[in-house]
N, C-alpha and C. Protein backbone atom coordinates (compact mmCIF):
# COMPACT_ATOMS: atom_id res chain seq x y z
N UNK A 1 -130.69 -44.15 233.65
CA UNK A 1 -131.19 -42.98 232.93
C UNK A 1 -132.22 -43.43 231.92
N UNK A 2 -133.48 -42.64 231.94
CA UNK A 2 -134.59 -43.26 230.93
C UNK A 2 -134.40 -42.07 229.97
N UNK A 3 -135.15 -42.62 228.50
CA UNK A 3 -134.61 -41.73 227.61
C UNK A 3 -136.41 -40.98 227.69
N UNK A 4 -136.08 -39.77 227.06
CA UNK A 4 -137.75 -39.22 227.17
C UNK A 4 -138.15 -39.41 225.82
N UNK A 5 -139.40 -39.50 225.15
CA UNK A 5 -139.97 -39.47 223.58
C UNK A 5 -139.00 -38.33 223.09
N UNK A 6 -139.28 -36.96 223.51
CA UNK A 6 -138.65 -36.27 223.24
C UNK A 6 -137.22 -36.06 222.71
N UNK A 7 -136.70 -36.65 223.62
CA UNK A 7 -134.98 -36.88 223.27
C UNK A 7 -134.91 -38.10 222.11
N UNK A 8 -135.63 -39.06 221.82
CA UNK A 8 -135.73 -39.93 221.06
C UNK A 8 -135.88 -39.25 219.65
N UNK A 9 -137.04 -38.62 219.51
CA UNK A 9 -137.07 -37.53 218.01
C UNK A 9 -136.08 -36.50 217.71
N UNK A 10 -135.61 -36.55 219.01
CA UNK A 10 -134.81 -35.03 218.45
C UNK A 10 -133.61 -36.41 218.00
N UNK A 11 -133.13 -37.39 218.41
CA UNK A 11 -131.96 -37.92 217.84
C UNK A 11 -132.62 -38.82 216.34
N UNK A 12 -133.74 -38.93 216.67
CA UNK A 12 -133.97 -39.15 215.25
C UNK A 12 -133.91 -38.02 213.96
N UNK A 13 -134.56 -36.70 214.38
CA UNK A 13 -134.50 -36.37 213.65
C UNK A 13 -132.87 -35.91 213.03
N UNK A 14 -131.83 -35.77 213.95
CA UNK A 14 -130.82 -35.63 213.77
C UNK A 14 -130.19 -36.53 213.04
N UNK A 15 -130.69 -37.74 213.13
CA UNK A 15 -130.18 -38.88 212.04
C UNK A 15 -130.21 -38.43 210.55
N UNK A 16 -131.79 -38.33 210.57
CA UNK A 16 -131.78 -37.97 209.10
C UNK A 16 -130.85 -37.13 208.93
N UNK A 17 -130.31 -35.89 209.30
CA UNK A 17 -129.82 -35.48 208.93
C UNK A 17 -128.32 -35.09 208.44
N UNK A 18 -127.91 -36.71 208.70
CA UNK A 18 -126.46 -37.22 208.74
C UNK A 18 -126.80 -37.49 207.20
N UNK A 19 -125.16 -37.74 206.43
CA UNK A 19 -125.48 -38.26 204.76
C UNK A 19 -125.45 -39.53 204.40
N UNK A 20 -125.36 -40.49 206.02
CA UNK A 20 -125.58 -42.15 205.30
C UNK A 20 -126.60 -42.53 206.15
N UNK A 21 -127.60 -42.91 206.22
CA UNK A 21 -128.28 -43.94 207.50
C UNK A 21 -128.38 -45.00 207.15
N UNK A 22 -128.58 -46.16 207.63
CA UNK A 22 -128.32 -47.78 207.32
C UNK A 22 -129.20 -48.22 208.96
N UNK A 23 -130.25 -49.28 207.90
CA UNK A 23 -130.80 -50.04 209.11
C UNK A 23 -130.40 -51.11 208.91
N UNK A 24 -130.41 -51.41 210.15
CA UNK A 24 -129.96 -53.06 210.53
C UNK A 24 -131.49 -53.94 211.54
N UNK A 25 -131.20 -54.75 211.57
CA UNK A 25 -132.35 -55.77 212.28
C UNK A 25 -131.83 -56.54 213.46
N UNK A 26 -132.55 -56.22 214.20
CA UNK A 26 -131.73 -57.45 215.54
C UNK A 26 -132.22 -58.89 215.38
N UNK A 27 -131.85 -59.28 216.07
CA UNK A 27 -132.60 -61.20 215.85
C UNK A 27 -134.17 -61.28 215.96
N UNK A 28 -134.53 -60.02 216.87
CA UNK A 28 -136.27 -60.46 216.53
C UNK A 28 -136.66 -59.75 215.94
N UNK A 29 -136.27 -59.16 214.25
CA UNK A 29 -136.54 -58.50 213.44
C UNK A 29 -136.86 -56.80 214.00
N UNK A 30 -136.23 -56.51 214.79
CA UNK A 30 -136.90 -54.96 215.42
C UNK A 30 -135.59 -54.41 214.57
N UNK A 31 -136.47 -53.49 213.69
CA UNK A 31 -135.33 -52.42 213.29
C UNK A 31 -134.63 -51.68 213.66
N UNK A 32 -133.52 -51.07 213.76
CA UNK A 32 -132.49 -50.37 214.11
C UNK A 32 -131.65 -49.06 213.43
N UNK A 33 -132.27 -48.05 213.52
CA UNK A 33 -131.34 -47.30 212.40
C UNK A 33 -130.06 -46.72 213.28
N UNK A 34 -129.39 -46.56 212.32
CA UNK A 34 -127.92 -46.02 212.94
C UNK A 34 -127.59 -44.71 211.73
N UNK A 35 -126.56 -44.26 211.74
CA UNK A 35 -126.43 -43.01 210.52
C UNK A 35 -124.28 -43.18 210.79
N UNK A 36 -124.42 -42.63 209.96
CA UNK A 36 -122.68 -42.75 209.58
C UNK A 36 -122.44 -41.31 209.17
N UNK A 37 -121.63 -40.44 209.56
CA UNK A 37 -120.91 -38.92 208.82
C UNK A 37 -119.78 -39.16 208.08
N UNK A 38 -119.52 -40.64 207.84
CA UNK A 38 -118.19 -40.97 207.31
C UNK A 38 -118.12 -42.57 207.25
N UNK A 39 -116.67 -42.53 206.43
CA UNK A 39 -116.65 -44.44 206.39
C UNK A 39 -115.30 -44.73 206.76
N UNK A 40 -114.97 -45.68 206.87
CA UNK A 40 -113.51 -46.44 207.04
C UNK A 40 -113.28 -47.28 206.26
N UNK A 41 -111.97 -47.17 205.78
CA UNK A 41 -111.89 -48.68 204.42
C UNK A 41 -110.34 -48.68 204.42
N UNK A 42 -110.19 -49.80 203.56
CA UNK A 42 -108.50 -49.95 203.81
C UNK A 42 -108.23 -50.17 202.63
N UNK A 43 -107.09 -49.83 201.65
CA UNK A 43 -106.79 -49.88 200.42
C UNK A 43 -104.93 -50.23 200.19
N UNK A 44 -105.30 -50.76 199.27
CA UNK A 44 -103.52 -50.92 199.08
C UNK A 44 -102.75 -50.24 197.36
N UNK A 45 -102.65 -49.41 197.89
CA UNK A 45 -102.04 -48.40 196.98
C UNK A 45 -100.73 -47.87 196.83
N UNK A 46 -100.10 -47.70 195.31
CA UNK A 46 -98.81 -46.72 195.88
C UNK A 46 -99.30 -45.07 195.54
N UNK A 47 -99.97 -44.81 195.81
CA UNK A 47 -100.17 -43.34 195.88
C UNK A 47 -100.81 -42.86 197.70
N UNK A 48 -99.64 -42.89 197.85
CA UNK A 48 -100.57 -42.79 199.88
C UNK A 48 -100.85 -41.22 200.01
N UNK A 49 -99.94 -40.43 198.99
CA UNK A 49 -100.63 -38.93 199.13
C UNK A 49 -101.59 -38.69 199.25
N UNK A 50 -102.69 -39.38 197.87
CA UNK A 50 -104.08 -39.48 197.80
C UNK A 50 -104.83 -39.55 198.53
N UNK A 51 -104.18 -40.33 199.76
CA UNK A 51 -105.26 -40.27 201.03
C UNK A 51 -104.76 -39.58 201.92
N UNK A 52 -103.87 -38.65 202.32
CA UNK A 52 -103.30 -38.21 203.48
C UNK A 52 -104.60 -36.85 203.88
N UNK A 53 -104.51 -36.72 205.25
CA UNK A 53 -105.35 -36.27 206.28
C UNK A 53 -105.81 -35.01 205.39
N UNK A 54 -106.71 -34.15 204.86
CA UNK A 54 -106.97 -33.08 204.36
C UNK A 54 -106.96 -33.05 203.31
N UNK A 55 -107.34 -34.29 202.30
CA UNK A 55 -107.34 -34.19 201.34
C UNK A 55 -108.76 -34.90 201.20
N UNK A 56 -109.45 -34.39 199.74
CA UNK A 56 -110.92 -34.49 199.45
C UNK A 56 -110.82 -35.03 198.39
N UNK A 57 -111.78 -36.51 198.42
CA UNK A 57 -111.74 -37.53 197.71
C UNK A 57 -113.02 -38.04 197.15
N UNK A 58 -113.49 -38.27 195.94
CA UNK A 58 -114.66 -38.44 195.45
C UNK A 58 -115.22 -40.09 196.27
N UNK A 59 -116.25 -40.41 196.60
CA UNK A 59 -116.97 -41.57 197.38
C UNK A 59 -118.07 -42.01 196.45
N UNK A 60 -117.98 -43.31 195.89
CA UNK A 60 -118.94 -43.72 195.15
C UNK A 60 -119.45 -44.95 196.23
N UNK A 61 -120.69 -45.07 196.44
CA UNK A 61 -121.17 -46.15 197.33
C UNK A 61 -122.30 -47.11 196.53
N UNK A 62 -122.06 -48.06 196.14
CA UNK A 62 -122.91 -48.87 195.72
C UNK A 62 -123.39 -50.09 196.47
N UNK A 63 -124.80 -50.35 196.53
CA UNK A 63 -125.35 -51.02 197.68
C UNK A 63 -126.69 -51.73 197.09
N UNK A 64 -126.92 -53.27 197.38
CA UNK A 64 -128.24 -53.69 197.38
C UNK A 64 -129.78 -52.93 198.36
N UNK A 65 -130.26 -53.40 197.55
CA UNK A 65 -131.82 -53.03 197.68
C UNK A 65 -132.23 -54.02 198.01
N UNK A 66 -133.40 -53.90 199.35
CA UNK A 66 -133.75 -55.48 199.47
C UNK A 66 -135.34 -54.90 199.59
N UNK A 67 -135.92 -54.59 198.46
CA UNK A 67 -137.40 -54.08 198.63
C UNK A 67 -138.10 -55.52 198.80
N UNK A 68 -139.31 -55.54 199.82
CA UNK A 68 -140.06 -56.60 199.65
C UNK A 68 -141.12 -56.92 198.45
N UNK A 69 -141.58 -58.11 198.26
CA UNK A 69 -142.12 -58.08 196.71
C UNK A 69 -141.83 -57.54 195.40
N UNK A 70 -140.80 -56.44 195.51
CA UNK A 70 -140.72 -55.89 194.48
C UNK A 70 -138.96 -56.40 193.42
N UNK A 71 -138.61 -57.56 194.24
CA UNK A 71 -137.74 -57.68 193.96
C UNK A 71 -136.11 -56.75 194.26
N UNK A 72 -135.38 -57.18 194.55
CA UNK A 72 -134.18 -56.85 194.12
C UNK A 72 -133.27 -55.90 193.61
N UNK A 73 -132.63 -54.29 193.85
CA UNK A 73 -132.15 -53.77 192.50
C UNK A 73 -131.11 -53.41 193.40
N UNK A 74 -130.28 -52.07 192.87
CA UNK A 74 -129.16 -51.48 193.44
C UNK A 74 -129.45 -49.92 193.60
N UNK A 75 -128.50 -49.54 194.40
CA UNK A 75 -128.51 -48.04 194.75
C UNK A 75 -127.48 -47.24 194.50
N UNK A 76 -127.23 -46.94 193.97
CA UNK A 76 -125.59 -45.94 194.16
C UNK A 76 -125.58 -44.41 194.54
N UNK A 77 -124.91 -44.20 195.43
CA UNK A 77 -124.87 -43.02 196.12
C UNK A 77 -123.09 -42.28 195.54
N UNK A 78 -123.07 -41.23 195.85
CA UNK A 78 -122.06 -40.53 195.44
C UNK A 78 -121.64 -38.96 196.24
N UNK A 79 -120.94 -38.58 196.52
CA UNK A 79 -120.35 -37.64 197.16
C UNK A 79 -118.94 -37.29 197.12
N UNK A 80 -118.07 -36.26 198.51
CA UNK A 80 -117.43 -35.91 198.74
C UNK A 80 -116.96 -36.46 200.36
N UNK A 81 -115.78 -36.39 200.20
CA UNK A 81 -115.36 -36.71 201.34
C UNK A 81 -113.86 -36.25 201.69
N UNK A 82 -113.42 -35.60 202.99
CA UNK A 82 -112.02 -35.12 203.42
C UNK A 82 -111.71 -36.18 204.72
N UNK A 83 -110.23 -36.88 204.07
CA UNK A 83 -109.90 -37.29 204.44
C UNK A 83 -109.45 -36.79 205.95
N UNK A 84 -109.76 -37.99 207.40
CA UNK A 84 -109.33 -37.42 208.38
C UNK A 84 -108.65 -38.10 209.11
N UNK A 85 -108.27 -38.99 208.74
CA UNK A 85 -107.01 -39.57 209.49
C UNK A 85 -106.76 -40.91 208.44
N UNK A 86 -105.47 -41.34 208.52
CA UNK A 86 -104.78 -42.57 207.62
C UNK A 86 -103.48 -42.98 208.23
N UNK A 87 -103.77 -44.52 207.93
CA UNK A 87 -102.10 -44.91 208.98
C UNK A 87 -102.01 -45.94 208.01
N UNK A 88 -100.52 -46.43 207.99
CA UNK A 88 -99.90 -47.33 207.13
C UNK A 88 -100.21 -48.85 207.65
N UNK A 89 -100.93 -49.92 206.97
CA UNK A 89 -101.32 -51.10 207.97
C UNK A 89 -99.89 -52.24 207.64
N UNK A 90 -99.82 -51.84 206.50
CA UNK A 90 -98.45 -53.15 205.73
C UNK A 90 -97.84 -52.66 204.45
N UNK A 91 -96.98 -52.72 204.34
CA UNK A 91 -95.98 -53.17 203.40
C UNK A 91 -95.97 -53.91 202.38
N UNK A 92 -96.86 -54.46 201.34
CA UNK A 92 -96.77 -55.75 200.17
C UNK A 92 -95.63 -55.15 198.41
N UNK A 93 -95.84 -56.47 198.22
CA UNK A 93 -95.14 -56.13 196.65
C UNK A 93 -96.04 -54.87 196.18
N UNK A 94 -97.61 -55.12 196.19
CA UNK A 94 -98.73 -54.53 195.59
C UNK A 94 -98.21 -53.13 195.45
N UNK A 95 -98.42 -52.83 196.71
CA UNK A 95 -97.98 -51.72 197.64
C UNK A 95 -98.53 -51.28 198.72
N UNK A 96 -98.68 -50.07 199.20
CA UNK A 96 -98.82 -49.69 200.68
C UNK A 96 -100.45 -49.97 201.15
N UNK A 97 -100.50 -50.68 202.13
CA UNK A 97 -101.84 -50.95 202.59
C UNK A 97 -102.59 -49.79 203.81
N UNK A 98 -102.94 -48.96 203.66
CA UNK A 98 -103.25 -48.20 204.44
C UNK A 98 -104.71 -48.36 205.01
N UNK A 99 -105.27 -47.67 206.42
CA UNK A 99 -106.61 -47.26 206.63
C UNK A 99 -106.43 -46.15 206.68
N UNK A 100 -108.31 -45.74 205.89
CA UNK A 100 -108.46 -44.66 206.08
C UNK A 100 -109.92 -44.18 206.47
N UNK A 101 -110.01 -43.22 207.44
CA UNK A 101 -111.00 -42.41 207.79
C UNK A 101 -111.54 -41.63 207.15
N UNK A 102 -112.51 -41.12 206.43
CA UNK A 102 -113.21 -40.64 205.55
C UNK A 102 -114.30 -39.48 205.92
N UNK A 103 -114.59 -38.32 206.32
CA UNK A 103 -115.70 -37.96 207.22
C UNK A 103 -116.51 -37.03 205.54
N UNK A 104 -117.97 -37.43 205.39
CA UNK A 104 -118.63 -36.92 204.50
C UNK A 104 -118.91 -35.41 204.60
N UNK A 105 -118.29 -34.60 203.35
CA UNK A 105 -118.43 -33.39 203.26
C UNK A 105 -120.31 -32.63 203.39
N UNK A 106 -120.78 -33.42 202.77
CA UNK A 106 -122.39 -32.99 203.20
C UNK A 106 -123.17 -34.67 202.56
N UNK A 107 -124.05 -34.13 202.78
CA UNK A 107 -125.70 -35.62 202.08
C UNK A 107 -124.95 -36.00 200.53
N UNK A 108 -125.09 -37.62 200.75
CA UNK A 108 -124.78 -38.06 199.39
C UNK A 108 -125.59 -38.13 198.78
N UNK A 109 -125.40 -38.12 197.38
CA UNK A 109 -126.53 -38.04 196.16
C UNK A 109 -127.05 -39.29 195.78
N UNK A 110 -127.81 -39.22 195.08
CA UNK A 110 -128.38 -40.58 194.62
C UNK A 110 -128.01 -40.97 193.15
N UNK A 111 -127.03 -41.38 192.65
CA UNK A 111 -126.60 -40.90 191.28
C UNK A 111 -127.41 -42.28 190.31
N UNK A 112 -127.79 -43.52 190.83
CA UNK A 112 -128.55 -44.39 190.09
C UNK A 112 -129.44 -45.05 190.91
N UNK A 113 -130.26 -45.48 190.46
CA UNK A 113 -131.04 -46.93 190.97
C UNK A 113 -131.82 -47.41 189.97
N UNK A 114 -131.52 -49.32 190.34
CA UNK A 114 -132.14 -50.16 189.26
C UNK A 114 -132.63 -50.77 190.26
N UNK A 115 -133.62 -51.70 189.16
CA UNK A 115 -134.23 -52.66 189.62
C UNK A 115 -133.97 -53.53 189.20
């Protein structure tokens, strides 16, 4: 199956319109964008309510900047997010180690950036 230009923009433009996109680079530097509607992370907590399936949880994302020449800074993004699925991974003293599925309520904000 060949893809047409056409179908290529329309999934681009659909990217943008997801609330994370993240490029990546393959080995011969050809860029790659991908987009995320959500994240996965694993936490060890004793409050497992906090994350159970239908519940809406504030998302702070903080991330390097890798501008060329211009040096170095950070980004922080911020949003909403309803929890959509969570399972128990372990048991510690700490307490409960869970994953959880995260799907973004709409576009995250841009709440800082430094340089």
């Amino acid at each position: 199956m060949q893809t047409t230009k056409e179908d290529n923009d329309r999934r681009v433009d659909d990217r943008i319109e997801l609330p994370l996109q993240i490029t990546l680079y393959d080995q011969s530097g050809k860029a790659m964008n991908i987009s995320a509607t959500g994240v996965y992370f694993e936490v060890i907590t004793d409050d497992i309510e906090a994350f159970a399936p239908g519940v809406t949880i504030p998302i702070r994302i903080t991330a390097d900047t890798l501008s060329l020449g211009n040096g170095d800074g950070r980004i922080k993004l911020s949003g909403n997010g309803t929890v959509i699925r969570s399972e128990v991974k372990n048991v510690t003293s700490q307490g409960v180690e869970i994953g959880v599925a995260v799907q973004f309520n709409d576009r995250l904000d841009i709440s800082d950036v430094s340089v």
